[in-house]
PDB file of N, CA and C in Angstrom:
ATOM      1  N   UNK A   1       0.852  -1.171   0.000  1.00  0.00           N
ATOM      2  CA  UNK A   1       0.000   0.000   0.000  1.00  0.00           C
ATOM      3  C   UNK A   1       0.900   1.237   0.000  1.00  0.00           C
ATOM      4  N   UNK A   2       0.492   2.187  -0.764  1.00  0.00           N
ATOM      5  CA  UNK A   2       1.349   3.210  -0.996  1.00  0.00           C
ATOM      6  C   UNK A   2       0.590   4.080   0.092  1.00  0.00           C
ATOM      7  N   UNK A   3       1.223   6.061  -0.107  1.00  0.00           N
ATOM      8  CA  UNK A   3       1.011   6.670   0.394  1.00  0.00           C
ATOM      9  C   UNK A   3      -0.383   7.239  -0.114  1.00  0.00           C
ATOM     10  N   UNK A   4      -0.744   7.362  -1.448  1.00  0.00           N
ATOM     11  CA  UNK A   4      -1.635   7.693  -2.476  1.00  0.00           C
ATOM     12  C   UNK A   4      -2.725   6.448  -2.155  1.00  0.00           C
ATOM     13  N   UNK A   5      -2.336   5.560  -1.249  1.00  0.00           N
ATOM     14  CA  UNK A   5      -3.325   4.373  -1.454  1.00  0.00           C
ATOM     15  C   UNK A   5      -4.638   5.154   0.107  1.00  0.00           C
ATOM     16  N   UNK A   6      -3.143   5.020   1.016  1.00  0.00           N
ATOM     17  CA  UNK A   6      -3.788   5.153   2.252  1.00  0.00           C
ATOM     18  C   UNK A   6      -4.475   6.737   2.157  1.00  0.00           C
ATOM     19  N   UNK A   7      -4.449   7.664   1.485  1.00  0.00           N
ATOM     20  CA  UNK A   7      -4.924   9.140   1.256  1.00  0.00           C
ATOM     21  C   UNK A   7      -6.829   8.414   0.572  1.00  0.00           C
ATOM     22  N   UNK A   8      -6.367   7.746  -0.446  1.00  0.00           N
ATOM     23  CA  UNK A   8      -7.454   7.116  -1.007  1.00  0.00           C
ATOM     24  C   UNK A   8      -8.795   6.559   0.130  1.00  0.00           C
ATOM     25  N   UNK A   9      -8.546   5.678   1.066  1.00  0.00           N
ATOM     26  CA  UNK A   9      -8.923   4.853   1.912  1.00  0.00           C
ATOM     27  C   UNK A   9      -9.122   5.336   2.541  1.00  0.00           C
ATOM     28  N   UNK A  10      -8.887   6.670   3.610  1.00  0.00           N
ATOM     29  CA  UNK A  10      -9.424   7.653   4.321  1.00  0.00           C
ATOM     30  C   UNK A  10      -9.826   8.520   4.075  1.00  0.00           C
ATOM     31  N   UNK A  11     -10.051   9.017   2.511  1.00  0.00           N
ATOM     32  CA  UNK A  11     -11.314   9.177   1.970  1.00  0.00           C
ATOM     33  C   UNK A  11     -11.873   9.160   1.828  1.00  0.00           C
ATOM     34  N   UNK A  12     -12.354   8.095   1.368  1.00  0.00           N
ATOM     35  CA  UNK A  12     -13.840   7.019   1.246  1.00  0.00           C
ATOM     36  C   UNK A  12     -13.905   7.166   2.199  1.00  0.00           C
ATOM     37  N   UNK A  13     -13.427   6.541   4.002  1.00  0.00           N
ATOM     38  CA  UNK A  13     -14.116   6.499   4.923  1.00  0.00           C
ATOM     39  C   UNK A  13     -14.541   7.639   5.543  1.00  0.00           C
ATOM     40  N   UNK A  14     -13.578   8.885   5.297  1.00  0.00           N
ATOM     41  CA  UNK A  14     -14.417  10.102   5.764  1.00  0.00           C
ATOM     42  C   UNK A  14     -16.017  10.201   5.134  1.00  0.00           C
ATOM     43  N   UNK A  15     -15.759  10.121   3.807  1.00  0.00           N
ATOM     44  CA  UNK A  15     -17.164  10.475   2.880  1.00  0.00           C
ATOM     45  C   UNK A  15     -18.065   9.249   3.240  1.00  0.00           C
ATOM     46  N   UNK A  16     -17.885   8.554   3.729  1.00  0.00           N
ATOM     47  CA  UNK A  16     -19.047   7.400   4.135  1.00  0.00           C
ATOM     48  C   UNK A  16     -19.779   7.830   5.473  1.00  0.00           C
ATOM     49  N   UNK A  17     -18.877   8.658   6.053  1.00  0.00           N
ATOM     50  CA  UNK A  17     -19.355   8.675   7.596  1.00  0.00           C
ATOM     51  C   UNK A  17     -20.336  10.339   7.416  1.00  0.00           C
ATOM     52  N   UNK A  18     -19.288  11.088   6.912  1.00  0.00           N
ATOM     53  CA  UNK A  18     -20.149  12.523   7.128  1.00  0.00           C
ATOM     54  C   UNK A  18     -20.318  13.449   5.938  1.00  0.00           C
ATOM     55  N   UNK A  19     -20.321  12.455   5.032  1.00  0.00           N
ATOM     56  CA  UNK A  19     -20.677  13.132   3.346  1.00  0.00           C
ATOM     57  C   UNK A  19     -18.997  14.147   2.521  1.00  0.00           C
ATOM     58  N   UNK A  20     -19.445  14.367   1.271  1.00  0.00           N
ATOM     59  CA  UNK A  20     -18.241  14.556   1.151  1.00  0.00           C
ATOM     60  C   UNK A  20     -18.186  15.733   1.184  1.00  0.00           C
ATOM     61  N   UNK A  21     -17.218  16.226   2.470  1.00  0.00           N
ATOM     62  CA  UNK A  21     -17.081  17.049   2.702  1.00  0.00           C
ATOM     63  C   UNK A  21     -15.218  17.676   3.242  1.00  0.00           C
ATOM     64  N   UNK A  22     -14.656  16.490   2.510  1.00  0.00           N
ATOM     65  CA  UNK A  22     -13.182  16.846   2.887  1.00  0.00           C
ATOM     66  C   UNK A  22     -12.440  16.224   1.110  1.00  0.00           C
ATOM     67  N   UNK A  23     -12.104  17.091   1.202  1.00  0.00           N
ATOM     68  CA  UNK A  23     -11.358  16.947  -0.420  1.00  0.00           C
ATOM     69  C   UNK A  23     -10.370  15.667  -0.358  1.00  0.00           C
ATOM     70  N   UNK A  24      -9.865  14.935  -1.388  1.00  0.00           N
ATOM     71  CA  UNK A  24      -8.652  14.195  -1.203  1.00  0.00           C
ATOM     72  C   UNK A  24      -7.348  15.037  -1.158  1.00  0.00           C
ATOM     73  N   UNK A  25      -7.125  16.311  -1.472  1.00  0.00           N
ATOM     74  CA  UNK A  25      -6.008  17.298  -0.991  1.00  0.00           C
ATOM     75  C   UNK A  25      -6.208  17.608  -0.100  1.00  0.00           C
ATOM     76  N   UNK A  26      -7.630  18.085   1.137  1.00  0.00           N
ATOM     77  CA  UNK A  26      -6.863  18.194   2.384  1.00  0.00           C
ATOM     78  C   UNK A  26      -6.332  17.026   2.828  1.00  0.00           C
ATOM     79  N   UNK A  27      -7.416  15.643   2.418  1.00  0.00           N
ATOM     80  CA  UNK A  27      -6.827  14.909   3.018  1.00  0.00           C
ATOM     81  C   UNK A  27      -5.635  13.954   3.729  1.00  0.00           C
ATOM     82  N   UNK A  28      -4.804  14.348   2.177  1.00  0.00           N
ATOM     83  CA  UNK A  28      -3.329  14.185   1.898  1.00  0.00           C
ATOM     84  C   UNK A  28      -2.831  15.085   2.337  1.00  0.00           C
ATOM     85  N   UNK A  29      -3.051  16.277   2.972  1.00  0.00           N
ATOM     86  CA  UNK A  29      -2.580  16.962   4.134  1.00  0.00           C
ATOM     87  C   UNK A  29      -2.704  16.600   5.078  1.00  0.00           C
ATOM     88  N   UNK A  30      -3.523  16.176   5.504  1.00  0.00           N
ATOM     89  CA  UNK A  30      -4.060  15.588   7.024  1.00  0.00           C
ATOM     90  C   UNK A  30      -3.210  14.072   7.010  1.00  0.00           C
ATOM     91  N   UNK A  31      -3.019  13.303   6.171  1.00  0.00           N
ATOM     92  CA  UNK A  31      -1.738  12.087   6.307  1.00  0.00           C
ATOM     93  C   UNK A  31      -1.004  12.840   5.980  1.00  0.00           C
ATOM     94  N   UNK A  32      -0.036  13.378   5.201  1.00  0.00           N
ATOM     95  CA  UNK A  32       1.250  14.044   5.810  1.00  0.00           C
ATOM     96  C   UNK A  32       1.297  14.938   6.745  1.00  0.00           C
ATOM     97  N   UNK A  33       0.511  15.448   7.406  1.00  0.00           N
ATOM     98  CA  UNK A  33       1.063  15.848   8.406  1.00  0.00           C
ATOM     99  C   UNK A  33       1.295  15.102  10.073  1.00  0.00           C
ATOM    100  N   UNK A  34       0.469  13.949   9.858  1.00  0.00           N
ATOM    101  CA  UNK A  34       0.337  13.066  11.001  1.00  0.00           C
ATOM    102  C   UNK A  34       1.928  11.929  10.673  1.00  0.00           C
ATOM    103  N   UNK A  35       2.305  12.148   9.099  1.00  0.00           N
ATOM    104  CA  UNK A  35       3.320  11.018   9.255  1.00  0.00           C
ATOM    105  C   UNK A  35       4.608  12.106   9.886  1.00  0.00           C
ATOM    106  N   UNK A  36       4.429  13.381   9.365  1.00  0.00           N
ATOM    107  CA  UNK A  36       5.761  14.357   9.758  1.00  0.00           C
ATOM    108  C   UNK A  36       5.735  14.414  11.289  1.00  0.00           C
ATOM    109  N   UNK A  37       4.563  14.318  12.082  1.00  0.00           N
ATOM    110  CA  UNK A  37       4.398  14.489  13.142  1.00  0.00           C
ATOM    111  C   UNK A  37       5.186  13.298  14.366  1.00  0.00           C
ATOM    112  N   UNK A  38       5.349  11.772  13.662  1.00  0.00           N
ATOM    113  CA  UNK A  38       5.698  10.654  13.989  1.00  0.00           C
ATOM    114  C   UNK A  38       7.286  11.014  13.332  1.00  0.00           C
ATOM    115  N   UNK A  39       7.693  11.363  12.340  1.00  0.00           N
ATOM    116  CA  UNK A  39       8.889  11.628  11.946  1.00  0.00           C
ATOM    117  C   UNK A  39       9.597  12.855  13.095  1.00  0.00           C
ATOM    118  N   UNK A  40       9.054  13.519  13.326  1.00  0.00           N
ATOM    119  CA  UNK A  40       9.538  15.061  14.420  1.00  0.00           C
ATOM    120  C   UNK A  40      10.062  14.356  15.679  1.00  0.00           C
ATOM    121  N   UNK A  41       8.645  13.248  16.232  1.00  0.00           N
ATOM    122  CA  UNK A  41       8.770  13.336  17.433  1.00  0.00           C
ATOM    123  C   UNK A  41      10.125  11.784  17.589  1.00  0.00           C
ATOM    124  N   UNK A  42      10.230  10.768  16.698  1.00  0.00           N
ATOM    125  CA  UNK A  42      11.141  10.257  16.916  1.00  0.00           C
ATOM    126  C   UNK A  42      12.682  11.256  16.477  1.00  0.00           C
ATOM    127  N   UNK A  43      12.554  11.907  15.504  1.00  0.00           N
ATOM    128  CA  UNK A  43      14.007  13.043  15.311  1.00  0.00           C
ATOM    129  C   UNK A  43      14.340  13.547  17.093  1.00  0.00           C
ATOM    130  N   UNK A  44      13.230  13.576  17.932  1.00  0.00           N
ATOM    131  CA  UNK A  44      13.647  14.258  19.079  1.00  0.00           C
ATOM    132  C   UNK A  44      13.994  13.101  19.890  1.00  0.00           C
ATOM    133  N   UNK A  45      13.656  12.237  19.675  1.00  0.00           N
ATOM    134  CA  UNK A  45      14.240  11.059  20.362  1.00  0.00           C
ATOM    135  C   UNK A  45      12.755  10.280  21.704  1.00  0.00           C
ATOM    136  N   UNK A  46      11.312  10.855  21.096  1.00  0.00           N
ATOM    137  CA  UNK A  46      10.252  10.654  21.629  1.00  0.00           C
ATOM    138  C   UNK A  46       9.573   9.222  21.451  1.00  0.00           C
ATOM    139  N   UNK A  47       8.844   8.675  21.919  1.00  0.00           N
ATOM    140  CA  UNK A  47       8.342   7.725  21.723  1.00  0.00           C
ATOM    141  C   UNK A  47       6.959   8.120  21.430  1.00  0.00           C
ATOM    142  N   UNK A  48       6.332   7.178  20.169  1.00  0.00           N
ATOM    143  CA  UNK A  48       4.749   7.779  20.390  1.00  0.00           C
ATOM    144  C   UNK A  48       3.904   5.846  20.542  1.00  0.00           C
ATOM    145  N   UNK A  49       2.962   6.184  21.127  1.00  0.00           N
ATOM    146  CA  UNK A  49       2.098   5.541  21.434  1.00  0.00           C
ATOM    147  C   UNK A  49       0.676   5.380  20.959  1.00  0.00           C
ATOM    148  N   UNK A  50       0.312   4.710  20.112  1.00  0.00           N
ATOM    149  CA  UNK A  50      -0.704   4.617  19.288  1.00  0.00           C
ATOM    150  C   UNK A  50      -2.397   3.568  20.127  1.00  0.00           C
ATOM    151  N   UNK A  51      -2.789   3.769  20.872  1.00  0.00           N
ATOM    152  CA  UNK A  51      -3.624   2.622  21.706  1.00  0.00           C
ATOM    153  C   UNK A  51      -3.900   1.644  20.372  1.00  0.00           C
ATOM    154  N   UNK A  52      -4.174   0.575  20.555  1.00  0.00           N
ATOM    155  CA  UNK A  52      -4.896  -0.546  19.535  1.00  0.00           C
ATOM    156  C   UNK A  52      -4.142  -0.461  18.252  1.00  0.00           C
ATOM    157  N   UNK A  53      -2.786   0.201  17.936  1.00  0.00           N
ATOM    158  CA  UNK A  53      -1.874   0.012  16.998  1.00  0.00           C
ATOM    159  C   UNK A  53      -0.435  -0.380  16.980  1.00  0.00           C
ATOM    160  N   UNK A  54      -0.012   0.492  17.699  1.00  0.00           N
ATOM    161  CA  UNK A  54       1.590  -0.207  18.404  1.00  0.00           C
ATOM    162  C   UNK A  54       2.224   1.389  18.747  1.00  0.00           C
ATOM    163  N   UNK A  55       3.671   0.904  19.098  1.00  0.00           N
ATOM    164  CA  UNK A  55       4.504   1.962  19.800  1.00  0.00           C
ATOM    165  C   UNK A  55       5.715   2.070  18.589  1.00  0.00           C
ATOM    166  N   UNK A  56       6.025   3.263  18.333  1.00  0.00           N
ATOM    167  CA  UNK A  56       7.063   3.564  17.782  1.00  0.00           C
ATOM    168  C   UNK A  56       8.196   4.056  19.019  1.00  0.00           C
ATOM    169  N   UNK A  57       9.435   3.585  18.506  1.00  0.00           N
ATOM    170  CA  UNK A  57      10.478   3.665  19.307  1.00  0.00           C
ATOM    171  C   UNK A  57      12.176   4.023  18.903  1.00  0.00           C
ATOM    172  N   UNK A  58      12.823   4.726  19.773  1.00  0.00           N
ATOM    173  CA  UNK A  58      13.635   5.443  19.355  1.00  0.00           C
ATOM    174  C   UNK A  58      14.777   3.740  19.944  1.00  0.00           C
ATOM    175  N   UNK A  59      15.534   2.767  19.414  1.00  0.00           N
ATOM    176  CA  UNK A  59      16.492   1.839  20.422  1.00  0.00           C
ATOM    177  C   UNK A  59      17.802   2.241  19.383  1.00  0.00           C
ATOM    178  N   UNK A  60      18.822   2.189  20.595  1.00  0.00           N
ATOM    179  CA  UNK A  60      19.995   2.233  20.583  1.00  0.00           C
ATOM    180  C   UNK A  60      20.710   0.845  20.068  1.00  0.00           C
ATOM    181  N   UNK A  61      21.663   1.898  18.987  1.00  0.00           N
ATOM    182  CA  UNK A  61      22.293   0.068  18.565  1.00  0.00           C
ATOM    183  C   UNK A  61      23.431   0.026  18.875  1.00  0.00           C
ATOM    184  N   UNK A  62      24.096  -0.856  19.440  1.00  0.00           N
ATOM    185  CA  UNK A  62      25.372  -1.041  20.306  1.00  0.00           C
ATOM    186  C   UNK A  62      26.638  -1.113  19.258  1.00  0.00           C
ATOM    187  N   UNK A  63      27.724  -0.701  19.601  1.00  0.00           N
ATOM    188  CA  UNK A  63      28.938  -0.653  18.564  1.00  0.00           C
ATOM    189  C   UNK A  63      29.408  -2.092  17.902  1.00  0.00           C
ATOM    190  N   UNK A  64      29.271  -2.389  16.724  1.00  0.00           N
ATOM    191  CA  UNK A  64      29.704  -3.606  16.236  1.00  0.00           C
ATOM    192  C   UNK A  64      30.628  -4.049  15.338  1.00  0.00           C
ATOM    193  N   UNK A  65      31.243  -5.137  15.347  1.00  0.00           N
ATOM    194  CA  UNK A  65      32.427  -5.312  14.221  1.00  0.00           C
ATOM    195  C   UNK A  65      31.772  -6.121  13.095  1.00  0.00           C
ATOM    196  N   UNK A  66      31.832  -5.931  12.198  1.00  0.00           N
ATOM    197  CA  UNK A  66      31.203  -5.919  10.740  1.00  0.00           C
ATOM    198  C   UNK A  66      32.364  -5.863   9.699  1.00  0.00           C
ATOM    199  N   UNK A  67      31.924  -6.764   8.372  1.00  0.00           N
ATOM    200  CA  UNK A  67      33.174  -6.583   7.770  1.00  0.00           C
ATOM    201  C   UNK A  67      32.742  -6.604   5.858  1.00  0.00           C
ATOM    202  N   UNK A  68      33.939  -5.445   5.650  1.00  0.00           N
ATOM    203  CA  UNK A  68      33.843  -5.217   4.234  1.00  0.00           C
ATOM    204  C   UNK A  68      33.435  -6.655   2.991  1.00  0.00           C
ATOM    205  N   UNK A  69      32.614  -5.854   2.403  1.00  0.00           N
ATOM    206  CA  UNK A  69      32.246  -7.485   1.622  1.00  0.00           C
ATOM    207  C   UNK A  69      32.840  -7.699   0.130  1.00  0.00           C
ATOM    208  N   UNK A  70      33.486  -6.047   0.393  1.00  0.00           N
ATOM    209  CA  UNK A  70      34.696  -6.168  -1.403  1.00  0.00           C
ATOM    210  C   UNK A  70      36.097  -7.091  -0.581  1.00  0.00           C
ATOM    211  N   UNK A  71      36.789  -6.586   0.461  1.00  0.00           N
ATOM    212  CA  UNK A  71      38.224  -7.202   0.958  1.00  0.00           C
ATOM    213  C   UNK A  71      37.603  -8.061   2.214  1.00  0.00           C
ATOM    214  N   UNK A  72      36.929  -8.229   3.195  1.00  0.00           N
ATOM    215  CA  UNK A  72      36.484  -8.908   3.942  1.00  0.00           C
ATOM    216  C   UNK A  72      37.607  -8.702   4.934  1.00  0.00           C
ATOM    217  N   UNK A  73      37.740  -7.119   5.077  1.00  0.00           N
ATOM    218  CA  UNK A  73      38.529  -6.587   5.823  1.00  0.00           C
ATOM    219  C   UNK A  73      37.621  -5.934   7.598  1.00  0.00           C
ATOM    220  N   UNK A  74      37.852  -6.767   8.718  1.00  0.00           N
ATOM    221  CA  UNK A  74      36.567  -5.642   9.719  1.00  0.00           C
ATOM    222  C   UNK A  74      36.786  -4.578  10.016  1.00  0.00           C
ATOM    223  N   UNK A  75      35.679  -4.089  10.095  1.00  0.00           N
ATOM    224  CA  UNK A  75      34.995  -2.887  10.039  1.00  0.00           C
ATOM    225  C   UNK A  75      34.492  -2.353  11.566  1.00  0.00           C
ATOM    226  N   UNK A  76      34.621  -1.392  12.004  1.00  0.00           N
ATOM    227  CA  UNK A  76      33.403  -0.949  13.322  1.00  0.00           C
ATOM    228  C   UNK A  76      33.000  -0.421  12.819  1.00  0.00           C
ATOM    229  N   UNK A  77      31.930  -0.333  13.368  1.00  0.00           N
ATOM    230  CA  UNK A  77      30.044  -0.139  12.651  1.00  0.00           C
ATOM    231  C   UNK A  77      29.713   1.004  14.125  1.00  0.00           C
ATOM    232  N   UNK A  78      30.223   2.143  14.053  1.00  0.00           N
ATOM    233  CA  UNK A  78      29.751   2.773  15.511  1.00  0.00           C
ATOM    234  C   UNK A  78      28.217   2.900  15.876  1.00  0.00           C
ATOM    235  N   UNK A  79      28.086   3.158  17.591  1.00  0.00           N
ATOM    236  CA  UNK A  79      26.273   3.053  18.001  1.00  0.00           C
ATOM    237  C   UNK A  79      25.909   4.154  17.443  1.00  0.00           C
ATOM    238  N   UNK A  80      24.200   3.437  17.122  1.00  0.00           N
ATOM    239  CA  UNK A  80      23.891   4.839  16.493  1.00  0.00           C
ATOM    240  C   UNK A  80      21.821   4.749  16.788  1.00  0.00           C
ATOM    241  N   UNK A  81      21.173   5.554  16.899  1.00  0.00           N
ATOM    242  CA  UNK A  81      19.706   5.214  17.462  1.00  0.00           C
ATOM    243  C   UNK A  81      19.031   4.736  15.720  1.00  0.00           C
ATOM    244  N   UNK A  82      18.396   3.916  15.755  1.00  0.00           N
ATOM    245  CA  UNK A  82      17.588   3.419  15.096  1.00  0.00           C
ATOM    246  C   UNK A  82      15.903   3.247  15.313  1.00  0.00           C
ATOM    247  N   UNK A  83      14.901   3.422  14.431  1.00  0.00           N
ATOM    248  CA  UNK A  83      13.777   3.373  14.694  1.00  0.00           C
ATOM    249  C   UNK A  83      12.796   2.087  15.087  1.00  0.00           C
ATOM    250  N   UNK A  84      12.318   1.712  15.619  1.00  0.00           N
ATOM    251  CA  UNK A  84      11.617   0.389  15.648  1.00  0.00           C
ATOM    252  C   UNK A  84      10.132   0.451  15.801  1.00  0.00           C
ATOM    253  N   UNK A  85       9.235  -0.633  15.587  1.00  0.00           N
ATOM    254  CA  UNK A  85       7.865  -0.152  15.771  1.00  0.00           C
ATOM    255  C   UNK A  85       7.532  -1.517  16.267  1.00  0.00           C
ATOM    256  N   UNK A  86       6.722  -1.783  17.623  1.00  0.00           N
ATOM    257  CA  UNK A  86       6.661  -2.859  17.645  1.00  0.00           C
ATOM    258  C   UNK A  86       4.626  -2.697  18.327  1.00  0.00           C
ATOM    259  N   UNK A  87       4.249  -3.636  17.434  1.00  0.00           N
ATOM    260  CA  UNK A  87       2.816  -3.718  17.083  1.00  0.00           C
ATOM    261  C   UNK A  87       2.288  -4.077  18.461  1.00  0.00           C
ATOM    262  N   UNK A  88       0.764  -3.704  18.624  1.00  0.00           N
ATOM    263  CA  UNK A  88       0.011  -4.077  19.591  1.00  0.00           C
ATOM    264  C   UNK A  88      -0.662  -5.254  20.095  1.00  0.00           C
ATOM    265  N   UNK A  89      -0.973  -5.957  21.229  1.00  0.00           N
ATOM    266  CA  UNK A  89      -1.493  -7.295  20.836  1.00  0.00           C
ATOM    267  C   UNK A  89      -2.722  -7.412  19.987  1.00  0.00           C
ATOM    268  N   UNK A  90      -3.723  -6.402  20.027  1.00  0.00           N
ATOM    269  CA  UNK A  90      -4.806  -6.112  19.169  1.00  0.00           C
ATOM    270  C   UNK A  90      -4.588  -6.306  17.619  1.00  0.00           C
ATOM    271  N   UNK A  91      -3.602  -5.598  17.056  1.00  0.00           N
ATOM    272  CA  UNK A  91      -3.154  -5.709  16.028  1.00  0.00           C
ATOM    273  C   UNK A  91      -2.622  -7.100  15.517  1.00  0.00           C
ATOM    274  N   UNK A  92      -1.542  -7.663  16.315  1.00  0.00           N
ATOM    275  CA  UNK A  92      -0.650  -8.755  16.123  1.00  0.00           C
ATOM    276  C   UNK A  92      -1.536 -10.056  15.840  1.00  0.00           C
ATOM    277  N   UNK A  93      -3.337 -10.455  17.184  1.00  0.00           N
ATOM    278  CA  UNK A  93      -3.937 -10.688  17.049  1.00  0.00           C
ATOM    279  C   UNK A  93      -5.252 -10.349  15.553  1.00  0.00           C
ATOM    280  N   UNK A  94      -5.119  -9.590  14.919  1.00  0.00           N
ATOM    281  CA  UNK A  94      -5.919  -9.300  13.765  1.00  0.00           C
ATOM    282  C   UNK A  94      -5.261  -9.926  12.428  1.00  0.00           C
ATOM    283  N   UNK A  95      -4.107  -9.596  12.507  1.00  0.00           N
ATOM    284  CA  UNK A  95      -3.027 -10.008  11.488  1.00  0.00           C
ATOM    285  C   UNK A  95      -2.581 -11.429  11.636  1.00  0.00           C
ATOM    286  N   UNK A  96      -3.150 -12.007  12.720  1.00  0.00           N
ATOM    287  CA  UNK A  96      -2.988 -13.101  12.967  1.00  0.00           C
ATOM    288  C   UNK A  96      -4.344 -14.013  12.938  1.00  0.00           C
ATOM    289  N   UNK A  97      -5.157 -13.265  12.372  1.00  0.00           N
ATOM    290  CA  UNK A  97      -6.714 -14.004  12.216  1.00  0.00           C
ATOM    291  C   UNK A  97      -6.831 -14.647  13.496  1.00  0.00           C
ATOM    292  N   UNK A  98      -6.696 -14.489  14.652  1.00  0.00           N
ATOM    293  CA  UNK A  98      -7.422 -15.215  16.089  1.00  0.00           C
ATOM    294  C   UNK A  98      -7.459 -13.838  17.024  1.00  0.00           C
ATOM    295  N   UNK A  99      -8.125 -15.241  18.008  1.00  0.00           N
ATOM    296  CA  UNK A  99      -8.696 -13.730  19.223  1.00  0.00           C
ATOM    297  C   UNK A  99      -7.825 -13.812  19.952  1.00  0.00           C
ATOM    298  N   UNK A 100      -8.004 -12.432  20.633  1.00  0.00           N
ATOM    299  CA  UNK A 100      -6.574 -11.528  21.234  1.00  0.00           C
ATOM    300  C   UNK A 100      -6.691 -12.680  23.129  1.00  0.00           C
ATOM    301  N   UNK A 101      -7.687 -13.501  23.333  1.00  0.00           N
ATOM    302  CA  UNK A 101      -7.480 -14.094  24.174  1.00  0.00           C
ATOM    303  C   UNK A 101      -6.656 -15.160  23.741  1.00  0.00           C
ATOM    304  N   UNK A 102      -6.172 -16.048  23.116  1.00  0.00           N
ATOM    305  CA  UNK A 102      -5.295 -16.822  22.596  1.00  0.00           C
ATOM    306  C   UNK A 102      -3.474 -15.967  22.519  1.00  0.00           C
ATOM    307  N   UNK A 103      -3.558 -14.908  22.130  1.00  0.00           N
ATOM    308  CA  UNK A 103      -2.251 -13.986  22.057  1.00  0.00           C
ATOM    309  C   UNK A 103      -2.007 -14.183  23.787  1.00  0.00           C
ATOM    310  N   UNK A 104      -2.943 -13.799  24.283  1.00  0.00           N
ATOM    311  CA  UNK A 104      -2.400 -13.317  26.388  1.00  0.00           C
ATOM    312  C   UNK A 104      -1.975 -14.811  26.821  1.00  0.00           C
ATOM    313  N   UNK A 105      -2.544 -15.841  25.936  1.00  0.00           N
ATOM    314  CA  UNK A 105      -2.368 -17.500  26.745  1.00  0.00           C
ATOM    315  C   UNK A 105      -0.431 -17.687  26.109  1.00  0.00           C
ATOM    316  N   UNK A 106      -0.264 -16.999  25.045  1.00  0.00           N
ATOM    317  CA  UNK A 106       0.874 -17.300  24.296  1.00  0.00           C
ATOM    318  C   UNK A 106       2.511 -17.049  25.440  1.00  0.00           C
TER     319      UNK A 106
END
């Protein structure tokens, strides 16, 4: 799914719920500005929290030796923060076609 997909899809569902009354250009304002908003707050080193979707997260990656794959000469790979997103049981459970009481027994 692209970005043009998901602008599409919250379209329709706006116009299903309260007529059409939001253009697909604001709307594609209204997703980019919610993705810049998730982009800002991990740049600051924030965590955001989505209820019934998952957590985006700022984790630290520890210094590693790694090695060139032209001379297979090693390499340090210095720490550096990386992004991670790790999904909700709600979610994990949906994508997993069963109920979220089977996920808590896991």
């Amino acid at each position: 799914m692209t970005k043009a997909d998901l602008v599409e899809l919250v379209t329709e569902a706006i116009s299903q719920t309260s007529g059409p009354m939001i253009s697909k250009k604001d709307c594609a304002r209204v997703v980019d500005s919610f993705l810049d908003a998730i982009k800002d707050a991990l740049k600051d080193q924030k965590n955001i929290e989505v209820r019934g979707f998952g957590t985006f997260k700022i984790r630290q990656r520890k210094t590693r030796m790694a090695r060139n794959p032209r001379t297979g000469a090693p390499v340090e790979v210095s720490a550096r923060p990386v992004p991670v997103f790790k999904p909700s049981k709600e979610l994990r459970a949906m994508v997993a076609d069963i109920d979220i009481s089977e996920l808590a027994d896991a």
